[in-house]
C-alpha atoms as a PDB file:
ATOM      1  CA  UNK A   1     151.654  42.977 -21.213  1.00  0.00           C
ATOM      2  CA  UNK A   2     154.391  40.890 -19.664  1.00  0.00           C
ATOM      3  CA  UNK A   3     157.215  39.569 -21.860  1.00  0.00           C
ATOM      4  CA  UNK A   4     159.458  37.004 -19.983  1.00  0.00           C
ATOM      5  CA  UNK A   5     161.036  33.469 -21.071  1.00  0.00           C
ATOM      6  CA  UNK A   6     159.073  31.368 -22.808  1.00  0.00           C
ATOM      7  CA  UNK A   7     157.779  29.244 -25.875  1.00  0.00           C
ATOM      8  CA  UNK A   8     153.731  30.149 -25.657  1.00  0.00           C
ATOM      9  CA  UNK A   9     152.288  33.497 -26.400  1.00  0.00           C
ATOM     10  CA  UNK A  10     149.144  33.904 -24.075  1.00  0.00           C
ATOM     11  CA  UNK A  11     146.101  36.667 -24.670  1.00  0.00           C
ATOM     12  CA  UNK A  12     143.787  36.681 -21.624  1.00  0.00           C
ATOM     13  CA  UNK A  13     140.708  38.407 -20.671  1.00  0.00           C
ATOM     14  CA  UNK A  14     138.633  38.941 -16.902  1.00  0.00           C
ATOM     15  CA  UNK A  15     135.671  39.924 -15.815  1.00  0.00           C
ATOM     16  CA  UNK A  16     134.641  40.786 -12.384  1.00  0.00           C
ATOM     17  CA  UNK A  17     131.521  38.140 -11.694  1.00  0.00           C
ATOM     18  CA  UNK A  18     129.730  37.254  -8.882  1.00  0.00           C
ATOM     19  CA  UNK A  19     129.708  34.182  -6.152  1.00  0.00           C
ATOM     20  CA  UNK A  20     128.139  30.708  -7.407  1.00  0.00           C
ATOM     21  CA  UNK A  21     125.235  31.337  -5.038  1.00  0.00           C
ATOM     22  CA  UNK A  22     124.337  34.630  -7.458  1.00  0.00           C
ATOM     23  CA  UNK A  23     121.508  33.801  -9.865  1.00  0.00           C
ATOM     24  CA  UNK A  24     123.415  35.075 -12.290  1.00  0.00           C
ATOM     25  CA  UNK A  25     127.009  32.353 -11.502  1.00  0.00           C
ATOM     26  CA  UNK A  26     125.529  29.590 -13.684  1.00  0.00           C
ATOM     27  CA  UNK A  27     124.280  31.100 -16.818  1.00  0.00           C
ATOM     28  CA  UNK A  28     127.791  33.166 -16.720  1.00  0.00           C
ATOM     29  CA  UNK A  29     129.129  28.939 -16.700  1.00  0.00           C
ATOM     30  CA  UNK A  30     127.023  28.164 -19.124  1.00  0.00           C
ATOM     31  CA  UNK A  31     127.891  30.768 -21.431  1.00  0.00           C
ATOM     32  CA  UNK A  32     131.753  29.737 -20.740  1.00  0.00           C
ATOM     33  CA  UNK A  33     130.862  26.505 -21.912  1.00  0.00           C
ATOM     34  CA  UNK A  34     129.211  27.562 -25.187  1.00  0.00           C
ATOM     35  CA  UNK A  35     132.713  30.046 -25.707  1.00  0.00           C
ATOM     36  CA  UNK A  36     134.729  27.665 -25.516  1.00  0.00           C
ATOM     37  CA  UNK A  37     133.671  23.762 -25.386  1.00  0.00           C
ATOM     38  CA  UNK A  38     135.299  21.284 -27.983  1.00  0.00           C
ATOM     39  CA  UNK A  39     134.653  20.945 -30.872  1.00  0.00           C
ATOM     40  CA  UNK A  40     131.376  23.586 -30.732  1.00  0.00           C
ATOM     41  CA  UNK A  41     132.223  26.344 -29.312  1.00  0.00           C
ATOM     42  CA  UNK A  42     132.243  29.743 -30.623  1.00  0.00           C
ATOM     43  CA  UNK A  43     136.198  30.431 -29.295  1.00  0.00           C
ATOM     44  CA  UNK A  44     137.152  26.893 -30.690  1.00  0.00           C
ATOM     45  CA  UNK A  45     135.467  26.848 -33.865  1.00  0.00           C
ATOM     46  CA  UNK A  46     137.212  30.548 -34.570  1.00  0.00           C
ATOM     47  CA  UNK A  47     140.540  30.358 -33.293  1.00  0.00           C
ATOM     48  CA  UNK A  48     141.106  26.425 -32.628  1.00  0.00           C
ATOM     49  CA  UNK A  49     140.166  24.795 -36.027  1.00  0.00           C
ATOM     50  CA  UNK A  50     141.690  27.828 -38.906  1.00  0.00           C
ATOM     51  CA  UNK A  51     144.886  26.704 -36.150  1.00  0.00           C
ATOM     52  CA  UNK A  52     145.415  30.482 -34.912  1.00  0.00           C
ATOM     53  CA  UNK A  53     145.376  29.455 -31.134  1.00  0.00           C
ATOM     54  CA  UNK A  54     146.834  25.489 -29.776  1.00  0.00           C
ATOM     55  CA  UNK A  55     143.417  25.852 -27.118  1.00  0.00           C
ATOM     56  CA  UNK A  56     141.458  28.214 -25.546  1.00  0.00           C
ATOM     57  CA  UNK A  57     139.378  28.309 -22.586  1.00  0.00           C
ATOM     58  CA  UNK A  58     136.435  30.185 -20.949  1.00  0.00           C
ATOM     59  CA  UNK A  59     135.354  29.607 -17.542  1.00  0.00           C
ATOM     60  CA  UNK A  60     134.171  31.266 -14.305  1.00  0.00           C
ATOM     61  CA  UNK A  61     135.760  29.871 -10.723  1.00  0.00           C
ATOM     62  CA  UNK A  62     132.294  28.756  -8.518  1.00  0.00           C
ATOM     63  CA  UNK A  63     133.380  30.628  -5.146  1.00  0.00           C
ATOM     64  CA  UNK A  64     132.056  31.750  -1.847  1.00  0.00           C
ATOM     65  CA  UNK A  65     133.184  35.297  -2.868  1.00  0.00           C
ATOM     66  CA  UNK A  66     132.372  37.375  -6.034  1.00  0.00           C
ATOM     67  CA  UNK A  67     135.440  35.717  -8.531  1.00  0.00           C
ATOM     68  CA  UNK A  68     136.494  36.348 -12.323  1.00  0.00           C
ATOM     69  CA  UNK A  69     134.960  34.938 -15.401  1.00  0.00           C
ATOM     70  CA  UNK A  70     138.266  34.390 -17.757  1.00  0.00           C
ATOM     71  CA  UNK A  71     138.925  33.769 -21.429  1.00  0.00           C
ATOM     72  CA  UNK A  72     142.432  32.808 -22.368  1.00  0.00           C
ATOM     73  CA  UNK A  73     144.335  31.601 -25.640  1.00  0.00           C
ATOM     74  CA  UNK A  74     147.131  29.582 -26.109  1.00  0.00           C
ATOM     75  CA  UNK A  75     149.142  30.388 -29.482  1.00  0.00           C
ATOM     76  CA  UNK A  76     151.698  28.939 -31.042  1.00  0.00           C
ATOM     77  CA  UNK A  77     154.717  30.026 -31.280  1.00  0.00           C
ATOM     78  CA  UNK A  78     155.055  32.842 -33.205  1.00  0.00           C
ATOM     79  CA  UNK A  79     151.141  33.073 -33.723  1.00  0.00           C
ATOM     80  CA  UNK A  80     149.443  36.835 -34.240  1.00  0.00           C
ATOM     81  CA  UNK A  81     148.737  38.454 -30.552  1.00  0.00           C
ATOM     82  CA  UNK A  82     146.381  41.549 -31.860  1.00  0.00           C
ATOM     83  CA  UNK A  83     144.269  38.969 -34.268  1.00  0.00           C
ATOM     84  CA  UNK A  84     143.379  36.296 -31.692  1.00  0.00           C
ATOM     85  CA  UNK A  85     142.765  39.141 -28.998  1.00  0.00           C
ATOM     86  CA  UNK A  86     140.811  41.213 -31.806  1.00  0.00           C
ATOM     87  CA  UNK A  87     138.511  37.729 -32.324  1.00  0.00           C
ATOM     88  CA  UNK A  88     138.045  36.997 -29.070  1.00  0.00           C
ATOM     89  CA  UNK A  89     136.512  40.301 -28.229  1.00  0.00           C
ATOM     90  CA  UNK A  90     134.322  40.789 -31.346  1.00  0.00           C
ATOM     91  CA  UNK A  91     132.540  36.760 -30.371  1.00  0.00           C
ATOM     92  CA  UNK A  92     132.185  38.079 -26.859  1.00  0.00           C
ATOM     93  CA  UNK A  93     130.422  41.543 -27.816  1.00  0.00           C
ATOM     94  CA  UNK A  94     128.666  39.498 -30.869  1.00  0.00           C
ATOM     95  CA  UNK A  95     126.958  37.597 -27.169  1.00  0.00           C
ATOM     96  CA  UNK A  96     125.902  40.958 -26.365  1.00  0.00           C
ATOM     97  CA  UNK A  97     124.207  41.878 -29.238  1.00  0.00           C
ATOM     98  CA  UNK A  98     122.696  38.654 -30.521  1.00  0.00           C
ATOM     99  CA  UNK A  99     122.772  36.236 -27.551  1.00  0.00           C
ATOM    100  CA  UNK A 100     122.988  32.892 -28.160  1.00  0.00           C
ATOM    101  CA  UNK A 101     120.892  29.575 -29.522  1.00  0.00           C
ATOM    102  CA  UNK A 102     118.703  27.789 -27.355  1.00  0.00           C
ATOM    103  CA  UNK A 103     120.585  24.544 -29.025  1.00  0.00           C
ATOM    104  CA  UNK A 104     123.816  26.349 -28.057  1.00  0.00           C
ATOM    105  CA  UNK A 105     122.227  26.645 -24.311  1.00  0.00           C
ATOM    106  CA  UNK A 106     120.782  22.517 -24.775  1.00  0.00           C
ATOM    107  CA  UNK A 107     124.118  21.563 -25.534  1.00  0.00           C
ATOM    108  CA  UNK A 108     126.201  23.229 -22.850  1.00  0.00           C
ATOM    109  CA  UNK A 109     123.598  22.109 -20.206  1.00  0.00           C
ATOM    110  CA  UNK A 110     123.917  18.404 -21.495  1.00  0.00           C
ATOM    111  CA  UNK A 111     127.711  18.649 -21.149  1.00  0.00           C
ATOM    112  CA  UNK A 112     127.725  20.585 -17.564  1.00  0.00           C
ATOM    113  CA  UNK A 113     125.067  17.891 -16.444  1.00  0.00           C
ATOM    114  CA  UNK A 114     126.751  14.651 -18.178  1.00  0.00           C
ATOM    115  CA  UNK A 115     130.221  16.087 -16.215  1.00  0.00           C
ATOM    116  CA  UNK A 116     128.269  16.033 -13.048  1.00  0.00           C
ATOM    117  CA  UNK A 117     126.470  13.116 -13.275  1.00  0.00           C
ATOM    118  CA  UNK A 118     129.967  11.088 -14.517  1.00  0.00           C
ATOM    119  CA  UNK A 119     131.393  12.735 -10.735  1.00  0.00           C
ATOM    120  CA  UNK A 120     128.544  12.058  -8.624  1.00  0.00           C
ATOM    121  CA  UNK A 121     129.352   8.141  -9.548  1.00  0.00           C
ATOM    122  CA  UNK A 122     133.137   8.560  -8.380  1.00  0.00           C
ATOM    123  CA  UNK A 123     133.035   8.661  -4.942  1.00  0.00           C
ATOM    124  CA  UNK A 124     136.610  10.511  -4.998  1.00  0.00           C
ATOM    125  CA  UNK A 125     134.628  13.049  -6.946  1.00  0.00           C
ATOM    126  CA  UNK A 126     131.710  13.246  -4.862  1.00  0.00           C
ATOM    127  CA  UNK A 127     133.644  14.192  -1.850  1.00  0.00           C
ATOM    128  CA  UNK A 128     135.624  16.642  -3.926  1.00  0.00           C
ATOM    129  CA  UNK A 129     132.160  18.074  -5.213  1.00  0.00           C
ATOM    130  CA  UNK A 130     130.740  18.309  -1.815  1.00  0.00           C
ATOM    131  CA  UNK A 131     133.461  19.741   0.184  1.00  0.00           C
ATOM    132  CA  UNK A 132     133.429  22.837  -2.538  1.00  0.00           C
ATOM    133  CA  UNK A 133     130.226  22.943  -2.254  1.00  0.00           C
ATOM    134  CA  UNK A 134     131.084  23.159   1.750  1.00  0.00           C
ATOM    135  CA  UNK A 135     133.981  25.978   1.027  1.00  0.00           C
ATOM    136  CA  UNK A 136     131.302  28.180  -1.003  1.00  0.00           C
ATOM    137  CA  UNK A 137     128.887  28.219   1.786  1.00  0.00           C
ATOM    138  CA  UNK A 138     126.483  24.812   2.446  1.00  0.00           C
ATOM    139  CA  UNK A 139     126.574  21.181   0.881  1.00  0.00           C
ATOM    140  CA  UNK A 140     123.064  21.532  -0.684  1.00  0.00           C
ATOM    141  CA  UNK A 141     124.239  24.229  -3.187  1.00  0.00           C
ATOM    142  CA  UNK A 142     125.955  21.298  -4.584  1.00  0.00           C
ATOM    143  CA  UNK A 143     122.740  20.142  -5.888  1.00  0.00           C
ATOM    144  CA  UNK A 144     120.879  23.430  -6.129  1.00  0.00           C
ATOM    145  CA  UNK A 145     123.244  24.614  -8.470  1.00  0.00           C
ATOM    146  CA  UNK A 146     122.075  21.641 -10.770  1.00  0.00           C
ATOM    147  CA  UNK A 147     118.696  22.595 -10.310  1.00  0.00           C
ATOM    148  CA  UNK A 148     120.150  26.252 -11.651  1.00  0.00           C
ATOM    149  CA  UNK A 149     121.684  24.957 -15.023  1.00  0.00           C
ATOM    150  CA  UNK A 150     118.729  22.488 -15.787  1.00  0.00           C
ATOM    151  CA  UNK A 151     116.839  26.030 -15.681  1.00  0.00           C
ATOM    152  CA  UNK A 152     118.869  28.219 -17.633  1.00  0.00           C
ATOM    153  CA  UNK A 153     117.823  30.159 -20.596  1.00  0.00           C
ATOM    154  CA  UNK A 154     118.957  31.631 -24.016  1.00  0.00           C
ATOM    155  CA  UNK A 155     117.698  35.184 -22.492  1.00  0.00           C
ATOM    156  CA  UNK A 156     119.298  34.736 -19.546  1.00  0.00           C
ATOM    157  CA  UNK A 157     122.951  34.308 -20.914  1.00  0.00           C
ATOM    158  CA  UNK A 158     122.510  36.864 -22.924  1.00  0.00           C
ATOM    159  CA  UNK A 159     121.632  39.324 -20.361  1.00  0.00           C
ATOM    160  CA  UNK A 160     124.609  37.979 -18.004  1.00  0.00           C
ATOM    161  CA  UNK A 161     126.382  38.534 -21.060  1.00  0.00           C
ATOM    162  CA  UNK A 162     125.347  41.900 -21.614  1.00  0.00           C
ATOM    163  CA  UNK A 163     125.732  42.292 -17.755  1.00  0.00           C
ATOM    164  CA  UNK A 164     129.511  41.689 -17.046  1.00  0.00           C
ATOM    165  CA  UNK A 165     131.440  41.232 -20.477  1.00  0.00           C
ATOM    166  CA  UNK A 166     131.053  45.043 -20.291  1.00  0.00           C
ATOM    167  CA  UNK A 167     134.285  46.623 -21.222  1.00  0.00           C
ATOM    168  CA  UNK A 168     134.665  48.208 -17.945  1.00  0.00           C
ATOM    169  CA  UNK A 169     134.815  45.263 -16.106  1.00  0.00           C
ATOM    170  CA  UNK A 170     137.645  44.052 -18.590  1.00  0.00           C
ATOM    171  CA  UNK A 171     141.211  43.479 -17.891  1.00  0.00           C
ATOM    172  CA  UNK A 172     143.030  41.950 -21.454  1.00  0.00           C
ATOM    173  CA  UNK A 173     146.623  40.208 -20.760  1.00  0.00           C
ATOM    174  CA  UNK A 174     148.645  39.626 -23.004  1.00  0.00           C
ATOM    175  CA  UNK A 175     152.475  37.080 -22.438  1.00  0.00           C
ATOM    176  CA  UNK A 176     154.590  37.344 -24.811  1.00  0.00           C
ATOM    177  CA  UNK A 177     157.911  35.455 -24.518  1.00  0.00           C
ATOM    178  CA  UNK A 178     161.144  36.726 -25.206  1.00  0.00           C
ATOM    179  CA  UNK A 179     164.820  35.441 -24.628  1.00  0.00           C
ATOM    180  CA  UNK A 180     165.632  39.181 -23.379  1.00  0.00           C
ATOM    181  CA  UNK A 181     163.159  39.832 -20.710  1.00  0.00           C
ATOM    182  CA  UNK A 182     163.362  43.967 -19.826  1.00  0.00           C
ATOM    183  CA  UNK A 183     163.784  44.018 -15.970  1.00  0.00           C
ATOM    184  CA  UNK A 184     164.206  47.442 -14.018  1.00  0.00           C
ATOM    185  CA  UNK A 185     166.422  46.726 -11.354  1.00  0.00           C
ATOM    186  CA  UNK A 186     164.683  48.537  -7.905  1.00  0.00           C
ATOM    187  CA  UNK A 187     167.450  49.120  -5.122  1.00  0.00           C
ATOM    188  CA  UNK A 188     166.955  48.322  -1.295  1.00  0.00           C
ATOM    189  CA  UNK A 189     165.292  50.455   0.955  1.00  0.00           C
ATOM    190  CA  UNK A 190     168.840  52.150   2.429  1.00  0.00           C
ATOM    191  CA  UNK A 191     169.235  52.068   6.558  1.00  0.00           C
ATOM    192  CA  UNK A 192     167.583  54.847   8.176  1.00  0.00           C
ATOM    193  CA  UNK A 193     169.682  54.726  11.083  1.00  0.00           C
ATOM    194  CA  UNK A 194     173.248  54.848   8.976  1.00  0.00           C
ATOM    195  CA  UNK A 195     171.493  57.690   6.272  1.00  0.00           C
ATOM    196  CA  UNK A 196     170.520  59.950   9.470  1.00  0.00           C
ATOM    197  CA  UNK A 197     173.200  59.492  12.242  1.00  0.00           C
ATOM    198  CA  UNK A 198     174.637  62.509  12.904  1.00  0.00           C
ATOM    199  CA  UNK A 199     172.837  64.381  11.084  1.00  0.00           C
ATOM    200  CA  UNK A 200     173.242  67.874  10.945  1.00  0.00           C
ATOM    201  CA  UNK A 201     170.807  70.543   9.141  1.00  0.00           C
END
């Protein structure tokens, strides 16, 4: 929990994932996608529409190294902390149990792909694509990564699902703002030299 200056109440969640090149990287995207895209998504259709959360988000970081998959709510000001965090755990442990719809899966592919194809026709966005690609490791995982989502499954979210969102491989964060932040105050290290000069046991 951190409370500092602020306006927006945040609740957060991570989960240790692993690289994009993993089998497992894109259905763990894909499943952020179902979470969280607008106006379907589980996380929106709880917490965005009743107006208990501004947004919220769910989405893994494609990297070279293993990397986070991370859920995270804005509130408004003065919204309830323990309800959102409360819903946002029961949807992700209702993923474990029941999995999700292959038109939830059709959907989220359409939407990764469409986002995709929309970049590969911007040739700022090409580069961009392809020089990530580059950072995680080769330029062809660009593309073999869309050969990944085209192939995902219903049973394999689920079991990526079941896989990571495992509750110990969660962190939950919580900011909560305040206009009296508690601070500890630390002191310097003192001088050595000056504490033992002449010294005497």
């Amino acid at each position: 929990t951190l409370r500092r200056v602020g306006d927006t109440p945040v609740v957060g969640l991570a989960y240790h994932v692993p690289a994009v090149t993993h089998p497992d990287a894109i259905p763990v995207q894909v499943l952020g996608s179902i979470l969280s895209t607008q106006p379907s998504g589980r996380l929106y259709k709880a917490l965005v529409e009743p107006k208990k959360v501004v947004s919220v988000f769910a989405s893994s970081q494609g990297m070279h190294d293993p990397g986070t998959f991370e859920v995270a709510a804005s509130l408004p000001k003065g919204g309830n902390v323990d309800e959102v965090r409360d819903t946002i755990l029961a949807l992700v442990e209702s993923v474990k149990e029941k999995g999700v719809t292959q038109e939830e899966v059709d959907r989220a592919k359409r939407a990764i792909l469409k986002n995709r194809e929309l970049g590969s026709a911007d040739t700022n966005q090409i580069g961009v694509r392809l020089s990530e690609a580059i950072a995680e490791g080769d330029w062809r995982l660009y593309f073999l990564q869309r050969d990944r989502i085209e192939a995902v499954t219903p049973a394999q979210v689920k079991e990526v699902a079941s896989k990571y969102l495992a509750r110990s491989n969660r962190t939950v964060g919580v900011f909560l703002p305040t206009t009296a932040p508690e601070r500890t105050p630390v002191p310097p290290t003192p001088d050595i030299a000056t504490l033992v000069d002449h010294y005497k046991g």
